[in-house]
PDB file of N, CA and C in Angstrom:
ATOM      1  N   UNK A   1       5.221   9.961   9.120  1.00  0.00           N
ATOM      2  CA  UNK A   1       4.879   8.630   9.581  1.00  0.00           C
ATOM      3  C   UNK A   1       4.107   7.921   8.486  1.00  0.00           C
ATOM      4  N   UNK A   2       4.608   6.570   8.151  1.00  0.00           N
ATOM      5  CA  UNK A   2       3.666   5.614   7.534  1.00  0.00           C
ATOM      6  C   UNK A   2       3.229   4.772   8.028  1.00  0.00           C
ATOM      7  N   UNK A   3       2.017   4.472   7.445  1.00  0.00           N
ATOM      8  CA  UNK A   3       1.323   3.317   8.194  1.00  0.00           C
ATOM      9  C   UNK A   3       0.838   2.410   7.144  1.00  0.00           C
ATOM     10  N   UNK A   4       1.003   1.127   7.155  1.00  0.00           N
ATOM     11  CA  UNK A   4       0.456  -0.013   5.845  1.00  0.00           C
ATOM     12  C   UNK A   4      -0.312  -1.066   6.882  1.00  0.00           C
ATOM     13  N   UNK A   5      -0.928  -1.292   6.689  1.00  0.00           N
ATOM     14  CA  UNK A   5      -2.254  -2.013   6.858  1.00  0.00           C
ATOM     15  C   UNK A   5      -2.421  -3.514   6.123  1.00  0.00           C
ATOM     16  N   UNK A   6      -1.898  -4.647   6.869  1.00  0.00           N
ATOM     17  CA  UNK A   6      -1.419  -5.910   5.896  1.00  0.00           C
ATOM     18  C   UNK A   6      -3.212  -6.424   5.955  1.00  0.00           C
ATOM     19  N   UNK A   7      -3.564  -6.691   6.977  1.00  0.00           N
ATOM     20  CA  UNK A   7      -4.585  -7.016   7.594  1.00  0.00           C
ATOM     21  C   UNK A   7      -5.516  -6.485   8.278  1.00  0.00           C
ATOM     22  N   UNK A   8      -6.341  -7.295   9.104  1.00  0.00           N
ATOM     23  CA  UNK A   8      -7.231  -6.723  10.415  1.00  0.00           C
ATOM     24  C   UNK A   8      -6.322  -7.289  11.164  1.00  0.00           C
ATOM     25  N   UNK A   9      -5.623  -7.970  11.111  1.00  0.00           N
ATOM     26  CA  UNK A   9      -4.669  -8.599  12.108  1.00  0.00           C
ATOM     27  C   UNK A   9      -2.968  -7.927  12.988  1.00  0.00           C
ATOM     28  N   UNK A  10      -2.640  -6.840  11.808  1.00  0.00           N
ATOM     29  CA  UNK A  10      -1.462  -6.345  12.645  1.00  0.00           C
ATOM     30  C   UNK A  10      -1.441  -4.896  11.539  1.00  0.00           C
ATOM     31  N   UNK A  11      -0.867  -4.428  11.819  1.00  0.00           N
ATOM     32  CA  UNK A  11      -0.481  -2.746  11.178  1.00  0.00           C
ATOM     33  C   UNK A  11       0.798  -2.795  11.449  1.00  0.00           C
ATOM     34  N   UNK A  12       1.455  -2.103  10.575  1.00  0.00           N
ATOM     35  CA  UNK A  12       2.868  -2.133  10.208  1.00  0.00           C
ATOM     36  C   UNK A  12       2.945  -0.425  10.266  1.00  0.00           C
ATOM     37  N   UNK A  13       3.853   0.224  11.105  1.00  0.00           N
ATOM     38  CA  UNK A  13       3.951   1.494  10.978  1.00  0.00           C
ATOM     39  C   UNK A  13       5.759   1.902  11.205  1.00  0.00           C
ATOM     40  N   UNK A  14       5.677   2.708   9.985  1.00  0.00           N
ATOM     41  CA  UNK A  14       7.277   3.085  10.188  1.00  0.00           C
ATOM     42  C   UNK A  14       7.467   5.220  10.601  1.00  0.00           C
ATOM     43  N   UNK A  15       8.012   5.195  11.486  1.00  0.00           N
ATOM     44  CA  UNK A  15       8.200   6.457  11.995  1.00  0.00           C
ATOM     45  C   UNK A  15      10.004   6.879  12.267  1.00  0.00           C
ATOM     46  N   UNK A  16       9.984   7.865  12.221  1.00  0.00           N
ATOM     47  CA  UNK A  16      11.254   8.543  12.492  1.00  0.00           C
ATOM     48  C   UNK A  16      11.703   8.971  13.620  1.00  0.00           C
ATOM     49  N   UNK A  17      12.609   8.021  14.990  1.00  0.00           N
ATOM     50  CA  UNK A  17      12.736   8.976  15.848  1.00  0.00           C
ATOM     51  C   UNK A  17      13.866   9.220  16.245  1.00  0.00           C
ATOM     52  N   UNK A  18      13.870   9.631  17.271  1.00  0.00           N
ATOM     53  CA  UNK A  18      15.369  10.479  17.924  1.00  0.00           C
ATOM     54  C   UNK A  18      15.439  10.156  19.250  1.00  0.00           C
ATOM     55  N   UNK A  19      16.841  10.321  20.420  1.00  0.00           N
ATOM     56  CA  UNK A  19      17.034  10.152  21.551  1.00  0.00           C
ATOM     57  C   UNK A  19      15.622  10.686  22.537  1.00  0.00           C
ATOM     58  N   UNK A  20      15.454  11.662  22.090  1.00  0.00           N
ATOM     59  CA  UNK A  20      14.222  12.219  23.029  1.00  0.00           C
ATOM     60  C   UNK A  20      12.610  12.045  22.548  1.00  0.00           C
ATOM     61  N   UNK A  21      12.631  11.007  21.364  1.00  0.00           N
ATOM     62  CA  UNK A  21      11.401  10.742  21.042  1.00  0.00           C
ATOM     63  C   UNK A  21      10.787   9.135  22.476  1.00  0.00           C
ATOM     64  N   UNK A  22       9.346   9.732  22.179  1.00  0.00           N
ATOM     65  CA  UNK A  22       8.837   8.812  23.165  1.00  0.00           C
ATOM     66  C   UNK A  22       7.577   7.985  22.171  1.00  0.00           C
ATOM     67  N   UNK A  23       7.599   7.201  22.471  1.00  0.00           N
ATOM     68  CA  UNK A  23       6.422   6.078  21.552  1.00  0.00           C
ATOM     69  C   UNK A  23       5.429   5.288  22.640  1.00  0.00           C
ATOM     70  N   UNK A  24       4.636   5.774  22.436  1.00  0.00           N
ATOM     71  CA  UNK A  24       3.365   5.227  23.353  1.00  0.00           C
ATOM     72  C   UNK A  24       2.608   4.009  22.242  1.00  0.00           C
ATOM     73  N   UNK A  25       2.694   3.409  23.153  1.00  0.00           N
ATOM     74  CA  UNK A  25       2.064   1.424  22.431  1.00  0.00           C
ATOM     75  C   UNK A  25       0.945   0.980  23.186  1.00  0.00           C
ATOM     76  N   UNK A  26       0.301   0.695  22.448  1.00  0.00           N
ATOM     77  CA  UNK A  26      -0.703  -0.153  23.292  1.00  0.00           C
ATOM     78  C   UNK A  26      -1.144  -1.245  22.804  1.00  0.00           C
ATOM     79  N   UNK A  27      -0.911  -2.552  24.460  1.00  0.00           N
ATOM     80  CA  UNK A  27      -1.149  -3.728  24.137  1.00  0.00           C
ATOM     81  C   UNK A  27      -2.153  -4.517  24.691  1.00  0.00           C
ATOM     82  N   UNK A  28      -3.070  -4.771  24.457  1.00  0.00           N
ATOM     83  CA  UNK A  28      -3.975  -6.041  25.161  1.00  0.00           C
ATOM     84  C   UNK A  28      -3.690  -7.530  25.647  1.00  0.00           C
ATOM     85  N   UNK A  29      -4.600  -7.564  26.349  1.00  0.00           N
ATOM     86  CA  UNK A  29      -4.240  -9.431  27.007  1.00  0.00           C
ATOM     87  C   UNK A  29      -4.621  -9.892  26.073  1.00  0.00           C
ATOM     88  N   UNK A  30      -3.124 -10.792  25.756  1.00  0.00           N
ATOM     89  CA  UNK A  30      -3.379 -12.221  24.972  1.00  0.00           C
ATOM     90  C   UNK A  30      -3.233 -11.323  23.517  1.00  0.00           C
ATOM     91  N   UNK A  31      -2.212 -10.413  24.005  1.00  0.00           N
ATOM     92  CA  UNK A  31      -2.168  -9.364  22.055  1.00  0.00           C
ATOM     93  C   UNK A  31      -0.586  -9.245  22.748  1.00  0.00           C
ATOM     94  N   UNK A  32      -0.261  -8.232  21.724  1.00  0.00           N
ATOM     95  CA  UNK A  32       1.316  -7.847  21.716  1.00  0.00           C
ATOM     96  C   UNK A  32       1.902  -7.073  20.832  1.00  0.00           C
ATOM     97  N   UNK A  33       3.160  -6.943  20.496  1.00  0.00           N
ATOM     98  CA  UNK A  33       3.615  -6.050  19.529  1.00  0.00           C
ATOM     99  C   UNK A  33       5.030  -6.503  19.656  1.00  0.00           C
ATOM    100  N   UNK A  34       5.899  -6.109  18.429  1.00  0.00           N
ATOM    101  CA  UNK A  34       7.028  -6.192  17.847  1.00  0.00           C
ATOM    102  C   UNK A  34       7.610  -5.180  17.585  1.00  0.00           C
ATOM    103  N   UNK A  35       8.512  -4.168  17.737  1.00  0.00           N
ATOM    104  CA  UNK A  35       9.315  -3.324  17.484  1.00  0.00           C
ATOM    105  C   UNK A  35      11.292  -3.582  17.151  1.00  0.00           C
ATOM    106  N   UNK A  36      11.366  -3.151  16.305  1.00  0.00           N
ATOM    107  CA  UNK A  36      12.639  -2.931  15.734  1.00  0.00           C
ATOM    108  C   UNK A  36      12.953  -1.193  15.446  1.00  0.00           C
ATOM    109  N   UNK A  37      14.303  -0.883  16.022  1.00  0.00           N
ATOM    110  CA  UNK A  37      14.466   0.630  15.983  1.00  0.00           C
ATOM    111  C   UNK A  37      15.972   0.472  15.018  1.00  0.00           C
ATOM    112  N   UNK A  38      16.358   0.699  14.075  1.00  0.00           N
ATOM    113  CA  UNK A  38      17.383   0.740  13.318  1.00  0.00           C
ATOM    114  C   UNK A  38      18.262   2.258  12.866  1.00  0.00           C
ATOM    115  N   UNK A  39      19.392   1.788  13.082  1.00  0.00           N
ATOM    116  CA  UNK A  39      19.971   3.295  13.295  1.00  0.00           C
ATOM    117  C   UNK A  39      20.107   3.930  11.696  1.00  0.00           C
ATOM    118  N   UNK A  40      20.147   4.711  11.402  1.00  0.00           N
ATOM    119  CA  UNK A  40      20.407   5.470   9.306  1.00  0.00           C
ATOM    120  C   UNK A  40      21.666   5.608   9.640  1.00  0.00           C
TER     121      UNK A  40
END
């Protein structure tokens, strides 16, 4: 897993997963998140 750090404002993390991977997110009120999953 990488993680780059643009800001205090968002984190950019790239990970590797699979059909049976699970990704736990966490979002706050009045926050959010963006995900893109791209196939290799």
């Amino acid at each position: 897993m990488q993680t780059f750090v643009k800001s205090s404002l968002y984190k950019i993390t790239k990970k590797t997963v699979t059909s049976k991977s699970v990704l736990k997110l966490n979002s706050v009120a009045g926050g959010g998140f963006a995900i893109s999953i791209l196939a290799q």
